[in-house]
N, C-alpha and C. Protein backbone atom coordinates (compact mmCIF):
# COMPACT_ATOMS: atom_id res chain seq x y z
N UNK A 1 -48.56 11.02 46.90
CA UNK A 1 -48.36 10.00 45.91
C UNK A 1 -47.38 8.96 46.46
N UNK A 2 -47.49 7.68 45.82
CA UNK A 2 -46.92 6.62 46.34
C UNK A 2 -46.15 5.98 45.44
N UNK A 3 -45.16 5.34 44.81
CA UNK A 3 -44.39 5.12 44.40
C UNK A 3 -44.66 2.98 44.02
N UNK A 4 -44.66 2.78 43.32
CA UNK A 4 -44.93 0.86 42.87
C UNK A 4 -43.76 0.43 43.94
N UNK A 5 -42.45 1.09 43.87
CA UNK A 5 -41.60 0.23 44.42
C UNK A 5 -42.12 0.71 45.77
N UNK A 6 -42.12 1.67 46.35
CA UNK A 6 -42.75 1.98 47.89
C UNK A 6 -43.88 1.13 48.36
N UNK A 7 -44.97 0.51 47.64
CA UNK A 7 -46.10 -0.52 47.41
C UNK A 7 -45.34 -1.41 48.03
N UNK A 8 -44.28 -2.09 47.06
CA UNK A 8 -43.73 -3.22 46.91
C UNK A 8 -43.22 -3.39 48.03
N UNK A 9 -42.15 -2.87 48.67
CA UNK A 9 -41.52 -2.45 49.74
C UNK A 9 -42.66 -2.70 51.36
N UNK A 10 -43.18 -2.40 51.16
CA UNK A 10 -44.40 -2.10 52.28
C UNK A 10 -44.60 -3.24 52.34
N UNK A 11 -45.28 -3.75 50.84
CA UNK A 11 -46.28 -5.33 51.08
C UNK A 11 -45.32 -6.37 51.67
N UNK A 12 -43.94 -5.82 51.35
CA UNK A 12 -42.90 -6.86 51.38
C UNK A 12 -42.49 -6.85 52.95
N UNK A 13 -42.47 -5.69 53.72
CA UNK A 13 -42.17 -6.18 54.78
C UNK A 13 -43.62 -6.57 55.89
N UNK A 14 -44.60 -6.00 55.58
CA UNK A 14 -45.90 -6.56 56.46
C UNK A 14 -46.30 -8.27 56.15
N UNK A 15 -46.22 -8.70 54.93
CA UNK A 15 -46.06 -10.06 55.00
C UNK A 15 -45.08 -10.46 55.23
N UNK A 16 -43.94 -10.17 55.33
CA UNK A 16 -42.87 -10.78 55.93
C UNK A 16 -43.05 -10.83 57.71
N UNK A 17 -43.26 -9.96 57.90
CA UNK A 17 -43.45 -9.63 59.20
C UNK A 17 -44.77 -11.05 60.35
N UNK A 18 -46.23 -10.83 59.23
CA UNK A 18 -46.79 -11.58 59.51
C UNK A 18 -46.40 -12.69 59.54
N UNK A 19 -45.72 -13.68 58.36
CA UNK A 19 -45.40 -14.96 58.90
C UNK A 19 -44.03 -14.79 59.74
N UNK A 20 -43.33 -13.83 60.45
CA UNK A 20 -42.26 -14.35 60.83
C UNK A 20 -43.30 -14.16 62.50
N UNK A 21 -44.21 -13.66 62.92
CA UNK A 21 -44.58 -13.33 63.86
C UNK A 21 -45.90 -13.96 64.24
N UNK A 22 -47.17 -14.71 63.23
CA UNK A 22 -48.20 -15.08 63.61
C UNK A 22 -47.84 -16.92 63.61
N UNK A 23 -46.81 -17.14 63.23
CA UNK A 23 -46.40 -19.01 63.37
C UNK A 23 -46.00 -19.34 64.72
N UNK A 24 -46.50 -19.88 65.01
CA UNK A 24 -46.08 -20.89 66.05
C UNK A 24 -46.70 -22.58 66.44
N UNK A 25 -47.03 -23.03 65.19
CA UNK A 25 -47.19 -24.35 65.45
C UNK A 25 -46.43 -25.26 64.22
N UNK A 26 -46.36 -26.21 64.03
CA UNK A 26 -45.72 -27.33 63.28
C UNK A 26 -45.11 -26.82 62.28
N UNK A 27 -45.82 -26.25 61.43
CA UNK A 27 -45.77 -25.73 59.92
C UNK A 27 -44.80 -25.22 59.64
N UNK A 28 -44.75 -23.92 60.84
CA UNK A 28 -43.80 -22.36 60.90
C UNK A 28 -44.31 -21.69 60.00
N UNK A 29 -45.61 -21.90 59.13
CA UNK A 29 -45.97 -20.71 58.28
C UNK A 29 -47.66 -20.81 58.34
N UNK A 30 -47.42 -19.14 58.05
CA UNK A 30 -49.24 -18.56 58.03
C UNK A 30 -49.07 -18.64 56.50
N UNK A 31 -50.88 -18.64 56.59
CA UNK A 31 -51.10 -17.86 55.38
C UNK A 31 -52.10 -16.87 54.85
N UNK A 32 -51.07 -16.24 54.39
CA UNK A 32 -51.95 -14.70 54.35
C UNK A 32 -52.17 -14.41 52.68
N UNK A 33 -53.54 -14.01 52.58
CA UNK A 33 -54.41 -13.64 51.52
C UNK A 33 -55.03 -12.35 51.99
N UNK A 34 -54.43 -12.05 50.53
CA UNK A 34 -54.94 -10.26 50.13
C UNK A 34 -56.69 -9.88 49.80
N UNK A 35 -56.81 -9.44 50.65
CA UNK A 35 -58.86 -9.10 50.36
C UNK A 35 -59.30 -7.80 50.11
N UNK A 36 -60.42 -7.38 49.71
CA UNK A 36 -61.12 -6.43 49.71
C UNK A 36 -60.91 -5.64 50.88
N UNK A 37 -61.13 -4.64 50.82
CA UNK A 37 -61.14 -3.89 52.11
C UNK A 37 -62.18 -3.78 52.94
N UNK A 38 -64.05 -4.18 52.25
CA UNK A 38 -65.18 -4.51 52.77
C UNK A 38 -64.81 -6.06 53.28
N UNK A 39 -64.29 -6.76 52.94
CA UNK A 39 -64.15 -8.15 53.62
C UNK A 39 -62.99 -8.05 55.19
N UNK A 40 -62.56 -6.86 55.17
CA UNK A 40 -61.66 -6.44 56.36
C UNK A 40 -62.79 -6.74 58.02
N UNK A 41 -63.89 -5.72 57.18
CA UNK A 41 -65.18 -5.51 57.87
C UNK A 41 -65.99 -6.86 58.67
N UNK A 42 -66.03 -7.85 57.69
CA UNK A 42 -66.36 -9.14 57.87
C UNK A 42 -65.41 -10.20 58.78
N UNK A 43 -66.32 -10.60 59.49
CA UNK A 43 -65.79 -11.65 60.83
C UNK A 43 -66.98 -11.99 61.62
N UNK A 44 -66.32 -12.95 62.63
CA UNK A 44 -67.70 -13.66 63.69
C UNK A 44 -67.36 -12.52 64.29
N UNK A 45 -68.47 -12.48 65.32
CA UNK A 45 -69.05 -11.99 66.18
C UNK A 45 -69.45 -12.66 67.37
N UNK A 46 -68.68 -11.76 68.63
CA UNK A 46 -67.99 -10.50 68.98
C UNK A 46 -66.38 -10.39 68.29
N UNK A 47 -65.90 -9.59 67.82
CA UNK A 47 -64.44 -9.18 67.98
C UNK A 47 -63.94 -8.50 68.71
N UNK A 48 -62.62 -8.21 68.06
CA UNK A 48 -61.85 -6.78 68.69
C UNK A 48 -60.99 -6.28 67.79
N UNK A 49 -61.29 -4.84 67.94
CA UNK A 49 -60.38 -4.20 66.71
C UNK A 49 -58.88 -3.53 67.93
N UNK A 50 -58.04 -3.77 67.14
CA UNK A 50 -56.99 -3.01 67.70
C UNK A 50 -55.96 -2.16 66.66
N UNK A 51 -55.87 -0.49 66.70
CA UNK A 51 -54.97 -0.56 66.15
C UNK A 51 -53.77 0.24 66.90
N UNK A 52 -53.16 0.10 65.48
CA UNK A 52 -51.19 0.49 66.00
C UNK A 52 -50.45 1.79 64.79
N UNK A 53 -50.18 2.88 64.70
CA UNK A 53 -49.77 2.90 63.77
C UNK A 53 -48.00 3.16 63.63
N UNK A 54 -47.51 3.72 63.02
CA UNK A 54 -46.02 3.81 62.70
C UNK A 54 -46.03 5.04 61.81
N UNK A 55 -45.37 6.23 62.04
CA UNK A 55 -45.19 7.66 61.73
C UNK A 55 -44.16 8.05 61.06
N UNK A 56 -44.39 8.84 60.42
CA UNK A 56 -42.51 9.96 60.15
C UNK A 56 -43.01 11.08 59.61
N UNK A 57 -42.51 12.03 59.10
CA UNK A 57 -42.82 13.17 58.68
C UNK A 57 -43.77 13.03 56.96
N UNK A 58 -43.01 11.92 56.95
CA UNK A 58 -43.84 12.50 55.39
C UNK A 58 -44.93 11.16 55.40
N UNK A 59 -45.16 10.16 56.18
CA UNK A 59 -46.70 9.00 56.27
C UNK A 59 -46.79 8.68 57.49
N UNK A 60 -48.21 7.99 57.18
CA UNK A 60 -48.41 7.86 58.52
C UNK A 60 -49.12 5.98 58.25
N UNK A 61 -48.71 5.16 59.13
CA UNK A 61 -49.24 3.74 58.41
C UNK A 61 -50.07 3.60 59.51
N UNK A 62 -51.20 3.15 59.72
CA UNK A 62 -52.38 3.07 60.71
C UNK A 62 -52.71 1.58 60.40
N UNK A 63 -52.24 0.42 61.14
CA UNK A 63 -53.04 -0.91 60.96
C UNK A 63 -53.92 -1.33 61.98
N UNK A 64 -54.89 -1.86 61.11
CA UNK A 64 -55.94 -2.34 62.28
C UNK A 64 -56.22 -3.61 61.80
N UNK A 65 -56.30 -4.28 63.15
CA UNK A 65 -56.27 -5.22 63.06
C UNK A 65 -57.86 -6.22 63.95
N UNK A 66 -58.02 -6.91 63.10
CA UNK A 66 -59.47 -7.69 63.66
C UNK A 66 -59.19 -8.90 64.18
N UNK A 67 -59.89 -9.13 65.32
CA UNK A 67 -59.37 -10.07 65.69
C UNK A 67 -60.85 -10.59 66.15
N UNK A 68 -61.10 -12.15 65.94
CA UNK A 68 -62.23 -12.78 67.22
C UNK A 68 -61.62 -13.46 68.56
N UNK A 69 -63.06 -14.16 69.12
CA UNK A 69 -62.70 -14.48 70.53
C UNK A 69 -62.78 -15.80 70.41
N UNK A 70 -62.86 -16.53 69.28
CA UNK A 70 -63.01 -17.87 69.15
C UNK A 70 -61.97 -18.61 69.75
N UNK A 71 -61.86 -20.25 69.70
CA UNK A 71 -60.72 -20.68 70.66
C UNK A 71 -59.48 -20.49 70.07
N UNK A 72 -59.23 -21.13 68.58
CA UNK A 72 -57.96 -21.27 68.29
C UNK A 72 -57.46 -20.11 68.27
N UNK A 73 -58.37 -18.65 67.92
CA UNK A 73 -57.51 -17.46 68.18
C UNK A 73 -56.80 -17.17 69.69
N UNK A 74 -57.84 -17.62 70.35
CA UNK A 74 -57.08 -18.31 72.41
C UNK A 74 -56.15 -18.81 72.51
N UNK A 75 -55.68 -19.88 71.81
CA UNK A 75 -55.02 -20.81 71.82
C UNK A 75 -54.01 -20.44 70.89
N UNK A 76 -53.68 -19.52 70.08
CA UNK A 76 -52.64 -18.98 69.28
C UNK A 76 -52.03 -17.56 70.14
N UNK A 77 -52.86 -16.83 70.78
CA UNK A 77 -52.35 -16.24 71.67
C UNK A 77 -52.16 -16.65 72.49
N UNK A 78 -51.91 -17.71 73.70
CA UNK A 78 -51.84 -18.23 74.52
C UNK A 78 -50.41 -18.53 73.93
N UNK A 79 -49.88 -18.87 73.24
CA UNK A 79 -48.47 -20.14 72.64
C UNK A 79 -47.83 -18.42 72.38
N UNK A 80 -48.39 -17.28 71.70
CA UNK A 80 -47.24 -16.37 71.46
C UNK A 80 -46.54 -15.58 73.14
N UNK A 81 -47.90 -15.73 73.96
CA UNK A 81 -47.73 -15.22 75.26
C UNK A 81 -46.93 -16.39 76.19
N UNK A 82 -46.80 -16.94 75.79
CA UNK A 82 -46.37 -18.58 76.57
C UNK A 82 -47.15 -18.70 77.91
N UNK A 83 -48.64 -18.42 77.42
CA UNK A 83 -49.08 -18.90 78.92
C UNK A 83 -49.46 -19.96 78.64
N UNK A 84 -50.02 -20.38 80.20
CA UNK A 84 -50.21 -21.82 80.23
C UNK A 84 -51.20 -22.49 80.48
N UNK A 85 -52.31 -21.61 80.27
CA UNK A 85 -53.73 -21.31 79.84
C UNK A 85 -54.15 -21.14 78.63
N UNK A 86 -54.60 -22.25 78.37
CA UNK A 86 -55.41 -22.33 76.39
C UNK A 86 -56.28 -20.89 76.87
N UNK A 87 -57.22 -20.59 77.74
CA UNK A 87 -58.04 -20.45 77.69
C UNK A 87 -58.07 -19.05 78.26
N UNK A 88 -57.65 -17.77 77.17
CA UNK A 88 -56.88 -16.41 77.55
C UNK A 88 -58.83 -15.61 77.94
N UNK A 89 -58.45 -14.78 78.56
CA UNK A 89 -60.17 -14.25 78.99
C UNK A 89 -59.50 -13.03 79.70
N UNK A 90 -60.81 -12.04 79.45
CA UNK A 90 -60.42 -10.50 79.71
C UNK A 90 -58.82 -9.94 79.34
N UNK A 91 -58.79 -9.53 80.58
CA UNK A 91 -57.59 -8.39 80.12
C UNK A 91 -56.25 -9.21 79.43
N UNK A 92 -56.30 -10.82 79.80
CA UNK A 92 -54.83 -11.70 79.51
C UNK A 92 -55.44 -11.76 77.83
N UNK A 93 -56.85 -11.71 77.12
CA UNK A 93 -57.01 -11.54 75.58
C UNK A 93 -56.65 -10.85 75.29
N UNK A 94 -57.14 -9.70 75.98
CA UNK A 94 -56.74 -8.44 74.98
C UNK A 94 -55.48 -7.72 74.88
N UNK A 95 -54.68 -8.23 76.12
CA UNK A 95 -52.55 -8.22 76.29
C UNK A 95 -52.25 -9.03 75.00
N UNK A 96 -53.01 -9.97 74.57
CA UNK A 96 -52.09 -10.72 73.54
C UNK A 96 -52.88 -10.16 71.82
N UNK A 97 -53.64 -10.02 71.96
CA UNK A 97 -54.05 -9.01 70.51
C UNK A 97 -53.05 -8.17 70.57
N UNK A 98 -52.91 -7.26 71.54
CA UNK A 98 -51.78 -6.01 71.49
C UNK A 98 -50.59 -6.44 71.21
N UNK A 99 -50.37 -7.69 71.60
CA UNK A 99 -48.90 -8.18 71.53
C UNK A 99 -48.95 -8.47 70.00
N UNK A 100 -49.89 -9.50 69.64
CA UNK A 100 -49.44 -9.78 68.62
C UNK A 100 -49.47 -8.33 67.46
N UNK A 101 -50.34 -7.23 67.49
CA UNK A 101 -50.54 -6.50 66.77
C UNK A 101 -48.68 -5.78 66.69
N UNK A 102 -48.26 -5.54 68.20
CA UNK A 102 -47.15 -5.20 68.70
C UNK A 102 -45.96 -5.55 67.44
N UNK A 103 -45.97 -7.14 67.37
CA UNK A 103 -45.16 -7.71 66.76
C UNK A 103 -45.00 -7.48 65.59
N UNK A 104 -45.57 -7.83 65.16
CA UNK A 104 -46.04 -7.58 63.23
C UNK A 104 -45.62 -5.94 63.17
N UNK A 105 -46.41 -4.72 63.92
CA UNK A 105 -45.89 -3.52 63.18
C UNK A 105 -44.39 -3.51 64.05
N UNK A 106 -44.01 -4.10 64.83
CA UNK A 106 -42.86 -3.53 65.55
C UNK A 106 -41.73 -3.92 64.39
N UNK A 107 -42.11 -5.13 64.07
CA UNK A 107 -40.85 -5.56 62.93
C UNK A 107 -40.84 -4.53 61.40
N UNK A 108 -42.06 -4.57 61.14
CA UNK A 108 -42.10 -3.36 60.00
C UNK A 108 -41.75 -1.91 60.43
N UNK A 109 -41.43 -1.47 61.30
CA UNK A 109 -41.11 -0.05 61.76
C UNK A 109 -39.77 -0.18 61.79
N UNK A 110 -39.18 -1.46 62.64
CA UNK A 110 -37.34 -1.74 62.30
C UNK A 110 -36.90 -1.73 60.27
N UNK A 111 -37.96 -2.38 59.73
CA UNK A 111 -37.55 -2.50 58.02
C UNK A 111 -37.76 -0.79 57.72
N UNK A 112 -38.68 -0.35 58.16
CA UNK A 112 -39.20 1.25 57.73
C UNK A 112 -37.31 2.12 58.14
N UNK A 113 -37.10 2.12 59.09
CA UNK A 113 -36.18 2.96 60.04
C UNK A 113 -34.54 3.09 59.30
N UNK A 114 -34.74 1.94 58.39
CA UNK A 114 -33.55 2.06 57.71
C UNK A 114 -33.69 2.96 56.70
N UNK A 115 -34.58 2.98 56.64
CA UNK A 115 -34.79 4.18 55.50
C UNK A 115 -35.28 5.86 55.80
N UNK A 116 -36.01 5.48 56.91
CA UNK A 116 -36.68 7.03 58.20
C UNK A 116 -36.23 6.91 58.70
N UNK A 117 -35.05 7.23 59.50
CA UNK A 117 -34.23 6.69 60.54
C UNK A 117 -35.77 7.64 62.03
N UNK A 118 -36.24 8.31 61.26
CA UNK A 118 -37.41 9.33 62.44
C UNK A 118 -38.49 8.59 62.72
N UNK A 119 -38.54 7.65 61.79
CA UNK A 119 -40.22 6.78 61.71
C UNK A 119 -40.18 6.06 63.65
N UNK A 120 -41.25 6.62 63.83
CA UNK A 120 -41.98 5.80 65.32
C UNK A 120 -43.18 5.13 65.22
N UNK A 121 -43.17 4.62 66.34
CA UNK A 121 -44.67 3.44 66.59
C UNK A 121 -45.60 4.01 67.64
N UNK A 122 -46.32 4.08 67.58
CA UNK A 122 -47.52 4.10 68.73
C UNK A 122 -47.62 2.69 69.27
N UNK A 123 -48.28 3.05 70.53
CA UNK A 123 -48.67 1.42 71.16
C UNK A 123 -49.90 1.14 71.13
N UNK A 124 -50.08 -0.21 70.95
CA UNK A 124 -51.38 -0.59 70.21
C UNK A 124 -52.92 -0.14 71.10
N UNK A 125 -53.69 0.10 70.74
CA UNK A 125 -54.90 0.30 72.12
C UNK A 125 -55.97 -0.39 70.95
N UNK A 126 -57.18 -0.66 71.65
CA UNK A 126 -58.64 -1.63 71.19
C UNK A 126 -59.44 -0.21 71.10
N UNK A 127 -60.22 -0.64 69.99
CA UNK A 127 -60.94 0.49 69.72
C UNK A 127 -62.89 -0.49 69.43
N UNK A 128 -63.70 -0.05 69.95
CA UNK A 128 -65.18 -0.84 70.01
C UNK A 128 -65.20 -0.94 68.18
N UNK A 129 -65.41 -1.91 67.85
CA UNK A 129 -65.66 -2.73 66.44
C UNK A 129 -66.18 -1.88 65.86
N UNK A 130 -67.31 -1.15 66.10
CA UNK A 130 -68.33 -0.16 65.62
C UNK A 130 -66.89 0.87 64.22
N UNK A 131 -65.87 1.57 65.07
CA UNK A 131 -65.43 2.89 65.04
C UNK A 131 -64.42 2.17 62.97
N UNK A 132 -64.88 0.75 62.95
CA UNK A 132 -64.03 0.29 61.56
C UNK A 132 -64.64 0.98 60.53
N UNK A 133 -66.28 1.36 60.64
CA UNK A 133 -66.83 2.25 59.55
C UNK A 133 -66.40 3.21 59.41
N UNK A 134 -65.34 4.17 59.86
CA UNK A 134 -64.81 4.99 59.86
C UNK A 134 -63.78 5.45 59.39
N UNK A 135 -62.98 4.29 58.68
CA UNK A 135 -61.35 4.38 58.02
C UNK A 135 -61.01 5.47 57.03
N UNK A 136 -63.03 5.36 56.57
CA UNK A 136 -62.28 6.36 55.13
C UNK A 136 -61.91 7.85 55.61
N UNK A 137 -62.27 8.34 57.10
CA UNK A 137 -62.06 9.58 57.72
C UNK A 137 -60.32 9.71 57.71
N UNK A 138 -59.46 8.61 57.67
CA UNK A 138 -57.96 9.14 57.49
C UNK A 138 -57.56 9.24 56.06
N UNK A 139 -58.46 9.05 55.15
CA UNK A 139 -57.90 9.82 53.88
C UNK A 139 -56.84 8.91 53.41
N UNK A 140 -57.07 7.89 53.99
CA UNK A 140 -55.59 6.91 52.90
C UNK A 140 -55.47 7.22 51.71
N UNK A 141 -54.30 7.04 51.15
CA UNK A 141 -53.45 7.07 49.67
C UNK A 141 -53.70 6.40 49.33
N UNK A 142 -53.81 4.80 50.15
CA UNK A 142 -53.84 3.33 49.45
C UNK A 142 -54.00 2.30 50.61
N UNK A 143 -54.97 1.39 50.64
CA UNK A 143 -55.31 0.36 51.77
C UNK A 143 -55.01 -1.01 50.96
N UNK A 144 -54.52 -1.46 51.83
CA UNK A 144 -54.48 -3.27 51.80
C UNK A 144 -55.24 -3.87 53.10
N UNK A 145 -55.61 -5.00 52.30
CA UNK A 145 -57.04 -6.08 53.47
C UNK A 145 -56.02 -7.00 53.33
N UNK A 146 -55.76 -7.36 54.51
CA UNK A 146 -55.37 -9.31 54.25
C UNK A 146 -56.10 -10.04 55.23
N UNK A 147 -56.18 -11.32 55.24
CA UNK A 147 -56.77 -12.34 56.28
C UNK A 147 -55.48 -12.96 56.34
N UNK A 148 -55.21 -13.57 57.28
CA UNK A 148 -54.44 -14.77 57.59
C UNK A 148 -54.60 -15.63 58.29
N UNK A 149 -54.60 -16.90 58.43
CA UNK A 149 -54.40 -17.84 58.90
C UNK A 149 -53.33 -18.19 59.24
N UNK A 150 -53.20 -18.56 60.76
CA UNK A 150 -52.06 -18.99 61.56
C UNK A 150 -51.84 -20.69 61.25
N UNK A 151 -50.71 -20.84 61.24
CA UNK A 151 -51.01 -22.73 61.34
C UNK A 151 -51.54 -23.12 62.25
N UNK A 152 -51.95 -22.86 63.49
CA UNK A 152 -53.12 -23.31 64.65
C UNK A 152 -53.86 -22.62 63.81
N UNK A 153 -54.79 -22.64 62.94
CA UNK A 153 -56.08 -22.13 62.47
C UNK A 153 -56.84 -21.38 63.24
N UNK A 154 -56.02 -19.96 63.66
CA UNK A 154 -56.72 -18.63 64.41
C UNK A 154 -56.42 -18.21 63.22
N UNK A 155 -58.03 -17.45 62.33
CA UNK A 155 -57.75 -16.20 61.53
C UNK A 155 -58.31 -15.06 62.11
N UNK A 156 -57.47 -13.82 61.58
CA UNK A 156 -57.47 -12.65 61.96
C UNK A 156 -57.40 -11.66 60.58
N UNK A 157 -58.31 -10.64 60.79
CA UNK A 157 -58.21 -9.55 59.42
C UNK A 157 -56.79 -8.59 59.94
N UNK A 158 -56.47 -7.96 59.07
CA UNK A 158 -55.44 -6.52 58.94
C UNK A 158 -55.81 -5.89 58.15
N UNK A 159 -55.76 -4.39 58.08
CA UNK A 159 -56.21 -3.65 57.33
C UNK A 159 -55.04 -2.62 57.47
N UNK A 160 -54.32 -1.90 56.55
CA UNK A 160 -53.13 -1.52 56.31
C UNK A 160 -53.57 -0.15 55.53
N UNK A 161 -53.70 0.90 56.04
CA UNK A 161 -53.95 2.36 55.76
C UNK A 161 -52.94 3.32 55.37
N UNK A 162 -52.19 3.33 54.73
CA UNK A 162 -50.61 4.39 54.38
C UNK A 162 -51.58 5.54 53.85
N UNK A 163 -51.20 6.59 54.96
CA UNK A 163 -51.78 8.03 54.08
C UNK A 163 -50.44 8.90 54.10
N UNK A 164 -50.00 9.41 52.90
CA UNK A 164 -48.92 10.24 52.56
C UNK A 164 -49.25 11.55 52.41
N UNK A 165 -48.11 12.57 53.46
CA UNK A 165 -48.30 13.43 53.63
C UNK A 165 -48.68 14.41 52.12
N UNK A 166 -49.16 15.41 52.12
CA UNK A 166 -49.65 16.23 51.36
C UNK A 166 -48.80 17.05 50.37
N UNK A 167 -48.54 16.81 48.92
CA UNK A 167 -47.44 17.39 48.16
C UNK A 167 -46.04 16.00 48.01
N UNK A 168 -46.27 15.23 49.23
CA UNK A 168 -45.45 14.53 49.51
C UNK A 168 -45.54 13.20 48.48
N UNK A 169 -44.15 12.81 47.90
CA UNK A 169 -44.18 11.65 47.03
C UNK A 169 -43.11 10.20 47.44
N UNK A 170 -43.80 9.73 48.48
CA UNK A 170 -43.48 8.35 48.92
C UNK A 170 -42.71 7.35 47.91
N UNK A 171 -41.65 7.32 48.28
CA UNK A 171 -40.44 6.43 47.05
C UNK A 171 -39.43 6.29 47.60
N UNK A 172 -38.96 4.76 48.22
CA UNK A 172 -38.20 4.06 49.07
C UNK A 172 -37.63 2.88 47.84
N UNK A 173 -36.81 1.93 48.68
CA UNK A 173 -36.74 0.50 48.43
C UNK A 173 -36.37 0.18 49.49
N UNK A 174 -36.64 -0.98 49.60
CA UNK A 174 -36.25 -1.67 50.91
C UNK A 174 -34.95 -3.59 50.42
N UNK A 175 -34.13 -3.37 51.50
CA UNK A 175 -33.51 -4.36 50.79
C UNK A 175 -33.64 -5.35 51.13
N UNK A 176 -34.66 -6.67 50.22
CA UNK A 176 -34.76 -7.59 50.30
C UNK A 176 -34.03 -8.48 50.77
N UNK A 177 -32.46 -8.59 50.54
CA UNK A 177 -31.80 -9.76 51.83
C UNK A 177 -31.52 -9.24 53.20
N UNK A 178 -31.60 -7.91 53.51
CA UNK A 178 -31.62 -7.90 54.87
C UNK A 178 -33.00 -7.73 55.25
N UNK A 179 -33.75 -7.94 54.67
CA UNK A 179 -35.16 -8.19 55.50
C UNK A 179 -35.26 -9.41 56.03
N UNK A 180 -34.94 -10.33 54.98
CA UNK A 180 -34.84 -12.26 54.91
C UNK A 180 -34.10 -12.50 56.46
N UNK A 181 -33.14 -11.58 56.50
CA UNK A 181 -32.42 -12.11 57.40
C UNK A 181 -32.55 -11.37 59.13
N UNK A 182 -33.40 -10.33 58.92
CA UNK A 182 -33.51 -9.82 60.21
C UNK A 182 -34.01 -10.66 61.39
N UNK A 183 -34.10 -10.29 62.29
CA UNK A 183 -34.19 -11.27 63.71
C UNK A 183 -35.45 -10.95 64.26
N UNK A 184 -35.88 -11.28 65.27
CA UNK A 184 -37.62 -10.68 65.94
C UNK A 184 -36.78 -9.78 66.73
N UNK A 185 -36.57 -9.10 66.95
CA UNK A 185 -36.15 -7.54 67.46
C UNK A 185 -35.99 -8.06 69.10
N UNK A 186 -34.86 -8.79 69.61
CA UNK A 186 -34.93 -9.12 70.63
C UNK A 186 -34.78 -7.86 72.22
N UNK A 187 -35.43 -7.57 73.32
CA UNK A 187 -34.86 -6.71 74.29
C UNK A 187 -33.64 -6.13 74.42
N UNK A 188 -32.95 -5.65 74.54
CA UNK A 188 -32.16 -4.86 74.93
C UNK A 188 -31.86 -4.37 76.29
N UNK A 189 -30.94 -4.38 76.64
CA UNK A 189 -30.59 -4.06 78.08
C UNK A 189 -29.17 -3.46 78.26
N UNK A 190 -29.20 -2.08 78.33
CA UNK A 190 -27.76 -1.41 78.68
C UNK A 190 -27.71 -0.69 80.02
């Protein structure tokens, strides 16, 4: 079981996360709209699914994320990778799906940790488009669909899977001004 404020909490840091991590042109803001979970499914063709998830003892959050090969999605990964090539192809595409997937859960696993201090991340890997008919096999508690749009007009689906452990009753808060104010989780070096 899952808790409204645990909902709240969640939605609150994955959209936070998304616009602090999918902007990078004029605007500084995406925008992200909440969808069906069959519209997750929906996109041009070819894509790429990638997912990532983030763990602890008592959930497990599995996002996947859709992505196409169209340009401005090129050209929005290209500006987060700072290359200097609009024009990202093979393995330099699919480094920056991971990255960006990277980003978005890496910042929600720092908001999670204050509260799990145990919660970890997996690293993102591509999975063939086909294997998305398959979500309902992890038994989620509760899914969220969003689309977003980057201000370079690359959209990309997310699909947000929280399955809570068994007996287990998911009930957090998370604190809204230190989320506002957290940083993109810069390297470290000791």
């Amino acid at each position: 079981m899952i808790s409204q404020q645990a909902i709240s909490g969640l939605e609150t840091l994955f959209e936070h996360s998304i616009h602090e991590h999918s902007a990078h042109g004029q605007s500084g803001r995406s925008q992200v709209a909440r969808r069906a979970q069959q519209d997750f499914l929906a996109g041009e063709s070819p894509r790429h699914l990638v997912v990532q998830s983030i763990s602890s003892y008592m959930f497990r959050i599995v996002t996947l994320f859709n992505f196409g090969k169209d340009m401005p999605m090129r050209s929005h990964l290209a500006a987060i990778l700072r290359s200097t090539s609009a024009r990202m192809e093979g393995s330099a595409l699919l480094d920056g799906y991971a990255e960006l997937a990277n980003l978005i859960c890496g910042s929600v696993n720092r908001g999670l940790s204050a509260v799990f201090p145990h919660a970890g991340m997996s690293t993102p890997f591509a999975l063939d488009h086909a294997c998305e008919q398959y979500v309902a096999l992890l038994n989620p508690t509760l899914t969220h669909a969003y689309q977003i749009e980057t201000d370079q007009a690359a959209r990309f689906n997310m699909l947000v899977c929280i399955c809570v452990a068994r007996g287990s009753r998911l009930d957090f808060a998370i604190d809204q001004s230190a989320e506002a104010q957290s940083g993109s989780g810069e390297l470290e070096l000791f």
